[in-house]
N, C-alpha and C. Protein backbone atom coordinates (compact mmCIF):
# COMPACT_ATOMS: atom_id res chain seq x y z
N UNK A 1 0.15 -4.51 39.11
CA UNK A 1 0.07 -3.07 39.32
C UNK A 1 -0.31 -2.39 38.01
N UNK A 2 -1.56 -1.31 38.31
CA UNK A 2 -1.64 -1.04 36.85
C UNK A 2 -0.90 0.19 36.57
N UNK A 3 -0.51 0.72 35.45
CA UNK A 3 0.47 1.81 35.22
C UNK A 3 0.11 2.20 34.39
N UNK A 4 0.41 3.66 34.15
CA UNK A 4 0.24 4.92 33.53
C UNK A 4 -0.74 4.54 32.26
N UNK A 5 0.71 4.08 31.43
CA UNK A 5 0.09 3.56 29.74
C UNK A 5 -1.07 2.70 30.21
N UNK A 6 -1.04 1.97 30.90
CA UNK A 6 -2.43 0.79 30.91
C UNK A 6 -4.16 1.66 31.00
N UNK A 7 -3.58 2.82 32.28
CA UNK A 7 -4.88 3.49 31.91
C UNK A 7 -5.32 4.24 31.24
N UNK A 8 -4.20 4.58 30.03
CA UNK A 8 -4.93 5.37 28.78
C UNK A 8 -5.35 4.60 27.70
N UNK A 9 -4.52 3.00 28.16
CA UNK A 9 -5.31 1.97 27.23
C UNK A 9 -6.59 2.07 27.56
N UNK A 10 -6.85 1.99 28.55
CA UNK A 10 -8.09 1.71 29.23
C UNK A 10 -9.20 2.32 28.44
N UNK A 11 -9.24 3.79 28.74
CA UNK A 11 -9.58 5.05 28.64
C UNK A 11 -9.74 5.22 27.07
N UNK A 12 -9.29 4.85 26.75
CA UNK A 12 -9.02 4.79 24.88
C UNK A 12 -10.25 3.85 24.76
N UNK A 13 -9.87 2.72 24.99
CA UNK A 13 -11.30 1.40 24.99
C UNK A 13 -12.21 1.72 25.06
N UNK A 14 -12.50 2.29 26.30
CA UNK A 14 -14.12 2.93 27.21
C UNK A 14 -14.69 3.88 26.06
N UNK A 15 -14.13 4.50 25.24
CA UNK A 15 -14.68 5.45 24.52
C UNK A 15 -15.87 4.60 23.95
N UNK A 16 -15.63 3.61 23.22
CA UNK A 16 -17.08 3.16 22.40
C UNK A 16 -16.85 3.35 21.25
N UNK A 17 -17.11 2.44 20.02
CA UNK A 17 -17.42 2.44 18.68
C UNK A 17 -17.58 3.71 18.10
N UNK A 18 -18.60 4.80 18.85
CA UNK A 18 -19.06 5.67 18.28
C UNK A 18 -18.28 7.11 18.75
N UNK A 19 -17.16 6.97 19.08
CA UNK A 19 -16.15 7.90 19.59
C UNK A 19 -15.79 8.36 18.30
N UNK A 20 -15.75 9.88 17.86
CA UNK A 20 -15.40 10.65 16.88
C UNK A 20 -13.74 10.28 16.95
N UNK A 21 -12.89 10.64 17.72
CA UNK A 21 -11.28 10.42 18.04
C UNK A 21 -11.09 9.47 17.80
N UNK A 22 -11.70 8.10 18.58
CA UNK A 22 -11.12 6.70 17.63
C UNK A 22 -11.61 6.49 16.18
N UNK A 23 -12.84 6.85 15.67
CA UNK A 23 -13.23 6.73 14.38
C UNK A 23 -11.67 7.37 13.57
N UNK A 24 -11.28 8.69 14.15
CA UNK A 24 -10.31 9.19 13.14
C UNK A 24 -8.73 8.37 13.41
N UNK A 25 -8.58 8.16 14.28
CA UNK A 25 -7.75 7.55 14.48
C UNK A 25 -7.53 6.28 13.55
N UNK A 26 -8.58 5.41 13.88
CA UNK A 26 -8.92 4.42 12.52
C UNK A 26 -8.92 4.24 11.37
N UNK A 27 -9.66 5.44 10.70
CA UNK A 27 -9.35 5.91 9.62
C UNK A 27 -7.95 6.58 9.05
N UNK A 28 -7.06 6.81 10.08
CA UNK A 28 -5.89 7.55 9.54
C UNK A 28 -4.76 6.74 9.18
N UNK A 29 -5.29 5.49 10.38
CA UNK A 29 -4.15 4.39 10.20
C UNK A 29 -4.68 3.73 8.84
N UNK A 30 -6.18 3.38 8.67
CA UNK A 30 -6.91 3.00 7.18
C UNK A 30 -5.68 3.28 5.75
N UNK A 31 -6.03 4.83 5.90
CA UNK A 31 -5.25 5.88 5.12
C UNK A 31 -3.92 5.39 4.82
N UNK A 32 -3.08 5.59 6.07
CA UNK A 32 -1.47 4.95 5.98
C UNK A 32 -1.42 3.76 4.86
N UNK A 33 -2.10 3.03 5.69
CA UNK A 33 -2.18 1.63 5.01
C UNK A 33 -2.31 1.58 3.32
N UNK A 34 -3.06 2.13 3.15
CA UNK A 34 -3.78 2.35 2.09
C UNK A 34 -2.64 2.54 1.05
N UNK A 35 -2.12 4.17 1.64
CA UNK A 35 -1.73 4.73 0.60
C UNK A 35 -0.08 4.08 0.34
N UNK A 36 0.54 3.42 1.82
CA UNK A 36 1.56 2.53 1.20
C UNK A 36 1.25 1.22 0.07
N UNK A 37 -0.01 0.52 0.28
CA UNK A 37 -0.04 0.00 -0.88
C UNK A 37 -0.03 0.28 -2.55
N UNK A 38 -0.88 1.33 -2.21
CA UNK A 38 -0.75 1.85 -3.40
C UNK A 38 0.50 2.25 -4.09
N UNK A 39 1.68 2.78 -3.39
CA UNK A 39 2.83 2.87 -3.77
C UNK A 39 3.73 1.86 -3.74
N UNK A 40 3.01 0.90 -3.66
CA UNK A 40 3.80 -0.95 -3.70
C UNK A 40 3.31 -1.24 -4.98
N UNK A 41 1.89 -0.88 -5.34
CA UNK A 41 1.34 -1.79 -6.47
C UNK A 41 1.83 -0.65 -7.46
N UNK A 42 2.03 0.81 -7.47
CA UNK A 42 2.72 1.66 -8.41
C UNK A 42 3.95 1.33 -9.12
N UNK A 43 4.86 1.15 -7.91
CA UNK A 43 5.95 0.19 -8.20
C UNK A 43 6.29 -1.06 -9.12
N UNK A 44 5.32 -1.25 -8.53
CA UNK A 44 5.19 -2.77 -9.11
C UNK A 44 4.77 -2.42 -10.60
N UNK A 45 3.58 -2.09 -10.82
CA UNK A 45 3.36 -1.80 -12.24
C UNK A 45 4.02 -1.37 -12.99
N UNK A 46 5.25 -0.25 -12.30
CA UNK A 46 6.60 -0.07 -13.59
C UNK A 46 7.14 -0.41 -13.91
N UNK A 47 7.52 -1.94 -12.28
CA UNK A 47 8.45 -2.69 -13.33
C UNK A 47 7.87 -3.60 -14.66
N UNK A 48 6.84 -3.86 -14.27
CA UNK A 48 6.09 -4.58 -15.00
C UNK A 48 6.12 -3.97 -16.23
N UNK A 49 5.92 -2.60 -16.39
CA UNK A 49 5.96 -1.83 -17.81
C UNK A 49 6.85 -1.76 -18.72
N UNK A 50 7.90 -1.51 -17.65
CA UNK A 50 9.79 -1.76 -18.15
C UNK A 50 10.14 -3.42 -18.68
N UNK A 51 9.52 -4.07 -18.26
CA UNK A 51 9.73 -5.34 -18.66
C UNK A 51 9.03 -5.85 -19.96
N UNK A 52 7.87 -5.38 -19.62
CA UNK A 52 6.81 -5.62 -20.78
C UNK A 52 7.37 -4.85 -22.51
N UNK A 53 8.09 -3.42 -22.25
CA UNK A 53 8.79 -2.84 -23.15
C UNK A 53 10.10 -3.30 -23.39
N UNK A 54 10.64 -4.41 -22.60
CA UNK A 54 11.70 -4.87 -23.30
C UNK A 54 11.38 -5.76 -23.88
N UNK A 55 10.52 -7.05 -23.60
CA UNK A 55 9.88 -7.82 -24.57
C UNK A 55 9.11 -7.45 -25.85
N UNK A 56 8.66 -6.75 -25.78
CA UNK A 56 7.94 -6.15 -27.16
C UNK A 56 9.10 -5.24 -27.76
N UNK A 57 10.26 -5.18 -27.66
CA UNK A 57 10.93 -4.96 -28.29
C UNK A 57 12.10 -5.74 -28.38
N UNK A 58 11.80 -7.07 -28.03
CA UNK A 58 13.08 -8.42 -28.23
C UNK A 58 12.12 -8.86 -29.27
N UNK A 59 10.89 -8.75 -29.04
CA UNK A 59 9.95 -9.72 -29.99
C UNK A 59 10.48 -8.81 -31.69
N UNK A 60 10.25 -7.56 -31.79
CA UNK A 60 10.60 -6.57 -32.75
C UNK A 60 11.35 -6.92 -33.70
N UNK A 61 12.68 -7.08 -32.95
CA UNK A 61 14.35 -7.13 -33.30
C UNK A 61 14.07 -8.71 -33.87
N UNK A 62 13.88 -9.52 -33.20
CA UNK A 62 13.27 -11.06 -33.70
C UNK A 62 12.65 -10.99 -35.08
N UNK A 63 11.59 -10.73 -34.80
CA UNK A 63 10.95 -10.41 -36.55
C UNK A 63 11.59 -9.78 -37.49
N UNK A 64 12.29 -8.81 -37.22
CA UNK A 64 13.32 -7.96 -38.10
C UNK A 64 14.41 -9.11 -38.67
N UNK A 65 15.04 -9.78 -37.94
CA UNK A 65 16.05 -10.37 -38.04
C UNK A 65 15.55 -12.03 -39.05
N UNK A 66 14.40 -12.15 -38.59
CA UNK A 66 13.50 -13.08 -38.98
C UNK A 66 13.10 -13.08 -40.67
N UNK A 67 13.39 -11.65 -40.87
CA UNK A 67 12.78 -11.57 -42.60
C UNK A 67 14.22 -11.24 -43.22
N UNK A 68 15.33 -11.15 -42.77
CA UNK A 68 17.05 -11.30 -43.35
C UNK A 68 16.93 -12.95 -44.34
């Protein structure tokens, strides 16, 4: 039996490649996507920064301690 949701699947399909509404649709989910990565790899790069500034300053304290 087909039901409700099935025929707006349908109907959604039938549009065609060149449907303005699915193009944006596509693109918005694109977008989503997108812009959560970007706030994964943002993330990521701070810790990376925070880490990177504690080593360059273990290395520091090392050399300091190094010329005692």
């Amino acid at each position: 039996m087909v039901v409700k949701e099935d025929m707006d699947r349908i109907k959604k399909e039938d549009r065609g490649p060149e449907d303005l509404t699915l193009k944006i649709e596509m693109l918005t989910k694109q977008k989503e996507y997108l812009q959560s990565k970007c706030r994964e790899a943002g993330e990521k790069l701070n810790s990376l920064t925070r880490e990177f500034d504690k080593v360059v300053e273990e290395n520091t304290n090392l050399k300091v301690m190094m010329k005692r």
